[in-house]
Every structure is written in C-alpha cells, then in structure tokens.
C-alpha atoms as a PDB file:
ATOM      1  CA  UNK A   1     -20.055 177.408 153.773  1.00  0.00           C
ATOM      2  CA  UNK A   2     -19.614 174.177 151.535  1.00  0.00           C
ATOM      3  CA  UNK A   3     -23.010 172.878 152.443  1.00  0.00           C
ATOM      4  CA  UNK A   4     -24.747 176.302 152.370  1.00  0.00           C
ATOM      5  CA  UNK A   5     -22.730 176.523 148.038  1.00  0.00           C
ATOM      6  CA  UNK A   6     -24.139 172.654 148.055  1.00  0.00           C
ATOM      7  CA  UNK A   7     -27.778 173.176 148.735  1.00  0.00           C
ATOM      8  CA  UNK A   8     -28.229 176.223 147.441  1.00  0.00           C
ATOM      9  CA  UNK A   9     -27.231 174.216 143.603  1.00  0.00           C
ATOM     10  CA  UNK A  10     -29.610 171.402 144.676  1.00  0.00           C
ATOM     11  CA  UNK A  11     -31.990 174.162 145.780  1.00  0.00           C
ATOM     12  CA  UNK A  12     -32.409 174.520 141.762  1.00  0.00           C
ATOM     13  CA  UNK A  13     -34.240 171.618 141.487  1.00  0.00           C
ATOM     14  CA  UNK A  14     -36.630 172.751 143.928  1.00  0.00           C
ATOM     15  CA  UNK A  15     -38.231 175.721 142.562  1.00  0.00           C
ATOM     16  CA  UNK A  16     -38.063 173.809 138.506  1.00  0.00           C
ATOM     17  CA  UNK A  17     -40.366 171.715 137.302  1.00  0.00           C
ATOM     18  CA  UNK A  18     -39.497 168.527 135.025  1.00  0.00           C
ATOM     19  CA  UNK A  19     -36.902 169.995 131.888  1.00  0.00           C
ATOM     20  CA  UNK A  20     -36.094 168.616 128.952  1.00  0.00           C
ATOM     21  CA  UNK A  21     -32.737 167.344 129.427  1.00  0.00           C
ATOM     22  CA  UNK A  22     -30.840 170.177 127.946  1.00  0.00           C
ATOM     23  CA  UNK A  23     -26.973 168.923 129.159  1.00  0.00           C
ATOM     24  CA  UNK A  24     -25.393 165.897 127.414  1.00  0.00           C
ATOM     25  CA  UNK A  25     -23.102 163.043 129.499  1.00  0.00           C
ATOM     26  CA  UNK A  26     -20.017 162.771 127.846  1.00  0.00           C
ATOM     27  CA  UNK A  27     -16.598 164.343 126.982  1.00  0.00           C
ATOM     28  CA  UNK A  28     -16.217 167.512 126.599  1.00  0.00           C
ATOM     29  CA  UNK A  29     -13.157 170.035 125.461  1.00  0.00           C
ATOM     30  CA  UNK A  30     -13.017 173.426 127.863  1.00  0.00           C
ATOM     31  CA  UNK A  31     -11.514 176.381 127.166  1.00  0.00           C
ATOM     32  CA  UNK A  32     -11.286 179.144 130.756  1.00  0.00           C
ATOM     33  CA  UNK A  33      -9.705 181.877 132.035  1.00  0.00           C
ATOM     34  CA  UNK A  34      -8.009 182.149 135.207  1.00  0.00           C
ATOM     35  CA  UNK A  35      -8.905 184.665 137.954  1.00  0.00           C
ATOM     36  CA  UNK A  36      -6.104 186.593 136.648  1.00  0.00           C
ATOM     37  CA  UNK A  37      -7.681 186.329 133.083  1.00  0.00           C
ATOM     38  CA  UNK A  38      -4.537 183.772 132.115  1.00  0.00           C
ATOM     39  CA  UNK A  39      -5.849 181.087 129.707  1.00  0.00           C
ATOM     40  CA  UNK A  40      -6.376 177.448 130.523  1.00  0.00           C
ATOM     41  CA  UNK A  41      -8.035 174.763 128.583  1.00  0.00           C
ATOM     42  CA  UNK A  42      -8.400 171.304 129.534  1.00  0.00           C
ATOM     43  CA  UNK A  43     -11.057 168.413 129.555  1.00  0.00           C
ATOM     44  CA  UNK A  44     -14.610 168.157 131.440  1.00  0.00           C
ATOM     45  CA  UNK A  45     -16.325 164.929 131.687  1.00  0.00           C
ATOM     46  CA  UNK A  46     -20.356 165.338 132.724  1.00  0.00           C
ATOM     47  CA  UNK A  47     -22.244 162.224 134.324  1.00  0.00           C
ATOM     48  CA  UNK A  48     -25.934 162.300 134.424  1.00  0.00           C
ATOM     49  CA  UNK A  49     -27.786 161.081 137.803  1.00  0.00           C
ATOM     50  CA  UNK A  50     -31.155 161.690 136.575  1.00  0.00           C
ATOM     51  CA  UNK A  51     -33.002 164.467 134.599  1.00  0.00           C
ATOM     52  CA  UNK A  52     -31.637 167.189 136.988  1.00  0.00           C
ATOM     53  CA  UNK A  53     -28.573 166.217 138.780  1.00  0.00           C
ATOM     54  CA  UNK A  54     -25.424 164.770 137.851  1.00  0.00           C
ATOM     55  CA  UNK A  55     -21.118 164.606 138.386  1.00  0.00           C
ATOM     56  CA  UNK A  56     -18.302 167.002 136.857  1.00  0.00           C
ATOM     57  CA  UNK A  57     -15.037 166.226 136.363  1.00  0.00           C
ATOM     58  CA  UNK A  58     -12.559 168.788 135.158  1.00  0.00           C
ATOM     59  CA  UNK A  59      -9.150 167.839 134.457  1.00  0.00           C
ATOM     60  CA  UNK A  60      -7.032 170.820 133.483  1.00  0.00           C
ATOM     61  CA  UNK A  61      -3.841 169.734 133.062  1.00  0.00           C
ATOM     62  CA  UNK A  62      -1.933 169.010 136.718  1.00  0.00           C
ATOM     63  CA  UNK A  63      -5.037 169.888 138.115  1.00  0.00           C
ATOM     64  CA  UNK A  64      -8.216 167.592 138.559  1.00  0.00           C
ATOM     65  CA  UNK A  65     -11.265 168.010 140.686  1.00  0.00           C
ATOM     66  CA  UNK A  66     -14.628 167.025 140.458  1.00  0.00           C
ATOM     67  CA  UNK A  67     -18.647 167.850 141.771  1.00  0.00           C
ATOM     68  CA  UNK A  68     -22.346 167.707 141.830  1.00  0.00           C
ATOM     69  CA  UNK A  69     -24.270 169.802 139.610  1.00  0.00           C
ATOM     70  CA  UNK A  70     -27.969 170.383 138.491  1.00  0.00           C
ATOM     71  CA  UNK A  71     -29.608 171.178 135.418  1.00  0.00           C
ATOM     72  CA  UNK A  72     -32.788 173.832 135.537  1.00  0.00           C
ATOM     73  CA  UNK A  73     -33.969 174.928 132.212  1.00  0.00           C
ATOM     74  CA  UNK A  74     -30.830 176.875 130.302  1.00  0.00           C
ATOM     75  CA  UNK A  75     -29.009 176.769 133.322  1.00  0.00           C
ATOM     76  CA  UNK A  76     -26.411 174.800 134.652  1.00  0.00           C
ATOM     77  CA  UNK A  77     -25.143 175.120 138.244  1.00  0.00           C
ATOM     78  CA  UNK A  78     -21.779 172.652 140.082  1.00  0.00           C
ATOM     79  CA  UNK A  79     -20.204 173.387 143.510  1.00  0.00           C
ATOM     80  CA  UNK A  80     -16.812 171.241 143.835  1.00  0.00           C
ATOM     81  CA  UNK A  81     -13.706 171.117 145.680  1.00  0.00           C
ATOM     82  CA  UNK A  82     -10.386 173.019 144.253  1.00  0.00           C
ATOM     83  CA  UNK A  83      -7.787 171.897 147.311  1.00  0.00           C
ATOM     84  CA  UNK A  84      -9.307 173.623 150.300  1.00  0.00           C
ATOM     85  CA  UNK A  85     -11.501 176.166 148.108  1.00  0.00           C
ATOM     86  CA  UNK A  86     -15.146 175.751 147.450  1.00  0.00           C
ATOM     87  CA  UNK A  87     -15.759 176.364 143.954  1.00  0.00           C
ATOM     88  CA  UNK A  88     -18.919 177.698 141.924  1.00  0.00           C
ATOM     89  CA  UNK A  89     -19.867 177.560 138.265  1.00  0.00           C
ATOM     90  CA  UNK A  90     -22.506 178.727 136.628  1.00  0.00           C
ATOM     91  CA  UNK A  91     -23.201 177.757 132.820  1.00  0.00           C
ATOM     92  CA  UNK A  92     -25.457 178.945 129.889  1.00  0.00           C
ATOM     93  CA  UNK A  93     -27.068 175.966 127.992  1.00  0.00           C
ATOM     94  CA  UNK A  94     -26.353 177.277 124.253  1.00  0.00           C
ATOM     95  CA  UNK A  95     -28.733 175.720 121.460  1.00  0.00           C
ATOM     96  CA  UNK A  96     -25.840 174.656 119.796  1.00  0.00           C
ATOM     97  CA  UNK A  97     -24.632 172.328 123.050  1.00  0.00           C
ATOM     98  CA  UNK A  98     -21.962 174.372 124.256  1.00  0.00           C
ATOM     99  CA  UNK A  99     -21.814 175.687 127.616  1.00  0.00           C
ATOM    100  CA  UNK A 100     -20.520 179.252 128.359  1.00  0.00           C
ATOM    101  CA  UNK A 101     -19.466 179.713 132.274  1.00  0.00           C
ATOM    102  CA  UNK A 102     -18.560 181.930 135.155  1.00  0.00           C
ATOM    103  CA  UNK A 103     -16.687 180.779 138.138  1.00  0.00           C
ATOM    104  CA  UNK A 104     -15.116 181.554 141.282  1.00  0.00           C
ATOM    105  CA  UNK A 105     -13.773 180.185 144.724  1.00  0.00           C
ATOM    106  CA  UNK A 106     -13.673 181.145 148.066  1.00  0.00           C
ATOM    107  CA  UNK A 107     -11.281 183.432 149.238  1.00  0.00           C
ATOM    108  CA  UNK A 108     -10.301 185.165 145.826  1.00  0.00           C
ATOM    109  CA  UNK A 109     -12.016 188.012 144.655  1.00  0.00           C
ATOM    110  CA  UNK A 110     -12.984 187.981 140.607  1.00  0.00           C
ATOM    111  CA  UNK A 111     -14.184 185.613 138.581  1.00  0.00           C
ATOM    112  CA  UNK A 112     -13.100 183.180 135.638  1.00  0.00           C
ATOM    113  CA  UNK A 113     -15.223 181.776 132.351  1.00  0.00           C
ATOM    114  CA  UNK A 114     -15.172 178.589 131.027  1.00  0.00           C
ATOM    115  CA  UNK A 115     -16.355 177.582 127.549  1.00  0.00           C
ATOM    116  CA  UNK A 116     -17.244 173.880 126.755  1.00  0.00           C
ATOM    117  CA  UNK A 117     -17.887 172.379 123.660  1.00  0.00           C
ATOM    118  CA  UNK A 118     -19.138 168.267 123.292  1.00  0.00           C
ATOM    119  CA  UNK A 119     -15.883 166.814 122.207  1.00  0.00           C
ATOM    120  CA  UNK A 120     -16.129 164.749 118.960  1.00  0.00           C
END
C-alpha cells in the first residue's frame, strides 16, 4: 500500500508538463483539523528537489513526521509516514501562497484539512 500512495504522488509528474514553480521552500505556519474535526496548528517546513518534487516536514506539536511530495500545476500532492499509518495530503495552490488541504491515513475513515500560510 505505501508504495502504491508513493507512486501514485510521483505519478503526477508523469502526466504534467514543465510548471511554473507555484510552491515556495521555506517555513510555513499550519492551521488543521483532526479526523475528529479537533483543531491543531503547528509548523510545516517544504524543501524543493527540483521544479516538481520536494520534502515535508510537519511538526505539530509532540508530533513530527515528514515526506515526498510533488507539485503539478495548482496542485500539491505528499504521502508520509504518521507511526505505522500511511498518510495523504492533497493541497490547493492559492494565488495568494497559501495552501488549503485535505488529508487522511490508513485505517481511519474521514478526513482532516490543513491550511498553510508562508510564515514571515
């Protein structure tokens, strides 16, 4: 299942042709909600490994994990590990440089959101 969630986010660079770059590295401030709809908020930090791909690193508190993701267009796609769970995220590329998201991992049914804004 992990690599199937794996190459089907590098499958996005696949069927894109060369973007813009539409993601900026850096710090950014997040704002979610849990599966349960509970709030969160925390820090993301976004690497770039070239005009499609890079690394994500969430730290939400007591909790840290990190993944690959890929850019395509106004969409943003990163699979990571959450303990044993294989997480998913997909973002919206706002013109203003925030990124609005949906997530979930295996085993739980739903689905949380995740807002982040370029921190300052």
């Amino acid at each position: 299942m992990r690599k199937f969630i794996i190459a089907a986010v590098l499958s996005l660079a696949a069927v894109s042709t060369a973007h813009a770059q539409t993601v900026n590295a850096g710090k950014y401030t997040l704002q979610g909600t849990n599966l349960d709809g509970s709030p969160y908020k925390g820090t993301v930090e976004i690497t770039l490994a070239s005009d499609t791909t890079c690394v994500i690193e969430w730290d939400t508190g007591g909790s840290k994990s990190s993944g690959v993701c890929m850019l395509n267009g106004d969409a943003f796609a990163a699979a990571y590990m959450l303990g044993d769970a294989i997480g998913l995220v997909v973002y919206k590329v706002n013109g203003d440089g925030t990124l609005d998201g949906k997530w979930t991992i295996t085993g739980k049914d739903g689905s949380g959101t995740e807002v982040l804004t370029e921190a300052n």
